[in-house]
N, C-alpha and C. Protein backbone atom coordinates (compact mmCIF):
# COMPACT_ATOMS: atom_id res chain seq x y z
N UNK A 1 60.15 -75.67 -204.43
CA UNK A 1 60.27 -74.23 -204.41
C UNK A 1 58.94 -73.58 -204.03
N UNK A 2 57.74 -73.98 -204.15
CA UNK A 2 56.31 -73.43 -204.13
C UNK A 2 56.07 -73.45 -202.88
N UNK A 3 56.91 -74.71 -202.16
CA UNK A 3 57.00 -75.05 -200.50
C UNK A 3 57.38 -73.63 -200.09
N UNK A 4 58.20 -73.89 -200.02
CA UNK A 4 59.33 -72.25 -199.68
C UNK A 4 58.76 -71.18 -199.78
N UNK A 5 57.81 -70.42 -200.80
CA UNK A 5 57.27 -69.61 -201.11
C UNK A 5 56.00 -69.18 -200.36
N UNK A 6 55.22 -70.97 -200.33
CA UNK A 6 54.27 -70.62 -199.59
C UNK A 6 54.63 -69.97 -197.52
N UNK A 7 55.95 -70.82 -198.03
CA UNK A 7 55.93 -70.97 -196.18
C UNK A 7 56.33 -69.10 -195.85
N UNK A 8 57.31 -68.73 -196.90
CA UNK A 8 57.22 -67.53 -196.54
C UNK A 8 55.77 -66.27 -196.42
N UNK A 9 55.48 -67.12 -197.33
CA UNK A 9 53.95 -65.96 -197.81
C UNK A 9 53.77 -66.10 -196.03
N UNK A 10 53.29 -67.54 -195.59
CA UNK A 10 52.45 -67.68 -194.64
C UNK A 10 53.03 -66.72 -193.15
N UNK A 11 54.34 -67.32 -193.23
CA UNK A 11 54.96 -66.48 -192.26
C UNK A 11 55.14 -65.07 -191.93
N UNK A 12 54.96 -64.18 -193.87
CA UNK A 12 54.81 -62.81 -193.63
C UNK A 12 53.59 -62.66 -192.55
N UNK A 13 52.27 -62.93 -193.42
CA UNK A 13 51.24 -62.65 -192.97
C UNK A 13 50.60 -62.55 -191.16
N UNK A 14 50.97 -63.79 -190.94
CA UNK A 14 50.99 -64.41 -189.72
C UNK A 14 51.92 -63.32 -188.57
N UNK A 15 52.93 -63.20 -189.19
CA UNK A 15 54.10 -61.92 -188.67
C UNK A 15 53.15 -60.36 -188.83
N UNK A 16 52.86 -59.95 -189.48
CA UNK A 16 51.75 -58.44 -189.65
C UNK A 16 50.78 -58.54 -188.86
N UNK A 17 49.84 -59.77 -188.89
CA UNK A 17 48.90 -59.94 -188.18
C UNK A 17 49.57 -59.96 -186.32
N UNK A 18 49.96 -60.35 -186.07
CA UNK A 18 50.65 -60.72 -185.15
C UNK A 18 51.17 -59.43 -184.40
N UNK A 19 51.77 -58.31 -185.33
CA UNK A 19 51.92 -57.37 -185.11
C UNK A 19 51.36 -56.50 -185.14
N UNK A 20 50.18 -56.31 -185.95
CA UNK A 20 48.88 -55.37 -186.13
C UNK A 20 48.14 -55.58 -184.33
N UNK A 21 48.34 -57.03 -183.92
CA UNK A 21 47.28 -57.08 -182.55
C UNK A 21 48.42 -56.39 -181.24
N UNK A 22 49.24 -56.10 -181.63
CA UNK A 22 50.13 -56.07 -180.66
C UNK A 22 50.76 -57.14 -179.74
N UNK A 23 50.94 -58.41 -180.35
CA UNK A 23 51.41 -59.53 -179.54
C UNK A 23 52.66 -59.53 -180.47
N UNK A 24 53.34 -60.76 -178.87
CA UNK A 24 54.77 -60.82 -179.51
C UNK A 24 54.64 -61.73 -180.17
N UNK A 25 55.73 -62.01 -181.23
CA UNK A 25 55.82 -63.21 -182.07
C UNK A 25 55.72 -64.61 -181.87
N UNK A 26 55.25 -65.19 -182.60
CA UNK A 26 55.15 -66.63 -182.22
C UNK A 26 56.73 -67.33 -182.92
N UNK A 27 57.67 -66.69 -182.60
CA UNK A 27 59.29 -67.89 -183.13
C UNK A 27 60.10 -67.46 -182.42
N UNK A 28 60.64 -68.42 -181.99
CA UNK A 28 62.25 -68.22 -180.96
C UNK A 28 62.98 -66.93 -181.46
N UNK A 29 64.22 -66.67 -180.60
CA UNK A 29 65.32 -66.15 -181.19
C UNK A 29 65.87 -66.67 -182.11
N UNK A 30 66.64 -65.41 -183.19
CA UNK A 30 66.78 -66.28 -184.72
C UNK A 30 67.60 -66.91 -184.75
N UNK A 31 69.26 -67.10 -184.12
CA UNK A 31 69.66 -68.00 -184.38
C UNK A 31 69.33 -69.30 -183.68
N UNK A 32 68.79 -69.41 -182.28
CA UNK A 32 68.43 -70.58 -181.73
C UNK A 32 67.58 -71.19 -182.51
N UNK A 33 66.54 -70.55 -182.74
CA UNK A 33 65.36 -71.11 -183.91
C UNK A 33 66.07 -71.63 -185.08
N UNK A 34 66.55 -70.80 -185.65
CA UNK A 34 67.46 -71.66 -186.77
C UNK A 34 68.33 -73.08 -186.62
N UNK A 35 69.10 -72.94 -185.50
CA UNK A 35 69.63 -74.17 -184.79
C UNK A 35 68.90 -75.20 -184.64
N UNK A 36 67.82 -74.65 -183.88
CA UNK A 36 66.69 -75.94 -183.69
C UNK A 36 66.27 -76.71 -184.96
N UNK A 37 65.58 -75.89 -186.12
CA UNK A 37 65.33 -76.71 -186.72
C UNK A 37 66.63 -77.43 -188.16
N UNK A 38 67.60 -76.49 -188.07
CA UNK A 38 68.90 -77.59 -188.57
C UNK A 38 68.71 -78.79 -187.30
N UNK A 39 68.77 -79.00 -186.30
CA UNK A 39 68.97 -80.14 -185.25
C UNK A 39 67.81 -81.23 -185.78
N UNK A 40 66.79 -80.49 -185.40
CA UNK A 40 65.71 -81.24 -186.15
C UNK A 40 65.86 -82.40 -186.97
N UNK A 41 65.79 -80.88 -188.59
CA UNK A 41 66.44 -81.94 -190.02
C UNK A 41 67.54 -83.34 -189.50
N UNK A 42 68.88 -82.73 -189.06
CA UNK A 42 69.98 -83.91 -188.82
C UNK A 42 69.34 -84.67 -187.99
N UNK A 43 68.68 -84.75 -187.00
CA UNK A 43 67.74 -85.95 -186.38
C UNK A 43 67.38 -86.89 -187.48
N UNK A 44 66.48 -86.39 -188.27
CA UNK A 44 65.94 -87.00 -189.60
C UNK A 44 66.40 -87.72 -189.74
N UNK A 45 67.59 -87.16 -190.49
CA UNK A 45 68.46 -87.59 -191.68
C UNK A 45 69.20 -89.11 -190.59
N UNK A 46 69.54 -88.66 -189.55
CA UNK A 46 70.21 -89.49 -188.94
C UNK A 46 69.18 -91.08 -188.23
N UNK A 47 67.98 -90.80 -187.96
CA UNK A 47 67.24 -91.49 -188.00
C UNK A 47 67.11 -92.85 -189.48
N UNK A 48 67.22 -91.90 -190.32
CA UNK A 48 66.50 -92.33 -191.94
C UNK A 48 68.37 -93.32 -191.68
N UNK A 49 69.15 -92.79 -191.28
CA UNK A 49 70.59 -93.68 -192.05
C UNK A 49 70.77 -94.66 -191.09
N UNK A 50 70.39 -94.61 -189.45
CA UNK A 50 70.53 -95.74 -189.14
C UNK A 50 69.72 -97.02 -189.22
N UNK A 51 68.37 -96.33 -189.69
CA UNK A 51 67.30 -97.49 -189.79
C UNK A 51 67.86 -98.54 -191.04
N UNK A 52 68.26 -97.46 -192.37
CA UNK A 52 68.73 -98.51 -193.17
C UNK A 52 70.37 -98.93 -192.99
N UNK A 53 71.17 -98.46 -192.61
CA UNK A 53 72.26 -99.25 -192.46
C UNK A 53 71.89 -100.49 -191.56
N UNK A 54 71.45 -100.58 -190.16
CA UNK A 54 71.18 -101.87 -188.96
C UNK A 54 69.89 -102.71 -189.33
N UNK A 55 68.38 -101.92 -190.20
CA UNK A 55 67.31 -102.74 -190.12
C UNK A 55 67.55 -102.66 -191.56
N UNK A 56 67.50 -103.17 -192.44
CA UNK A 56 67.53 -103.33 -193.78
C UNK A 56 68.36 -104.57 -194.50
């Protein structure tokens, strides 16, 4: 949970600053961005299940 918290803190900040200089944001569109990193995670996960189902 402290993860989460921090990541938001960081992301406010980073987001104000970002916007205080007048540049555009540093993150995709929200749902693609969101997509991406669900794709991501299931990479993982799918990585982590075939290693132990075939090498284990």
């Amino acid at each position: 949970m402290t993860e989460i918290a921090l990541a938001v803190v960081s992301g406010l900040i980073v987001g104000i600053i970002f916007s205080a200089v007048k540049l555009p944001l540093p993150a995709p569109p929200v749902l693609p961005g969101i997509m991406g990193i669900v794709g991501v995670y299931l990479g993982g996960v799918a990585y982590t299940s075939i290693i132990e189902k075939f090498f284990s």
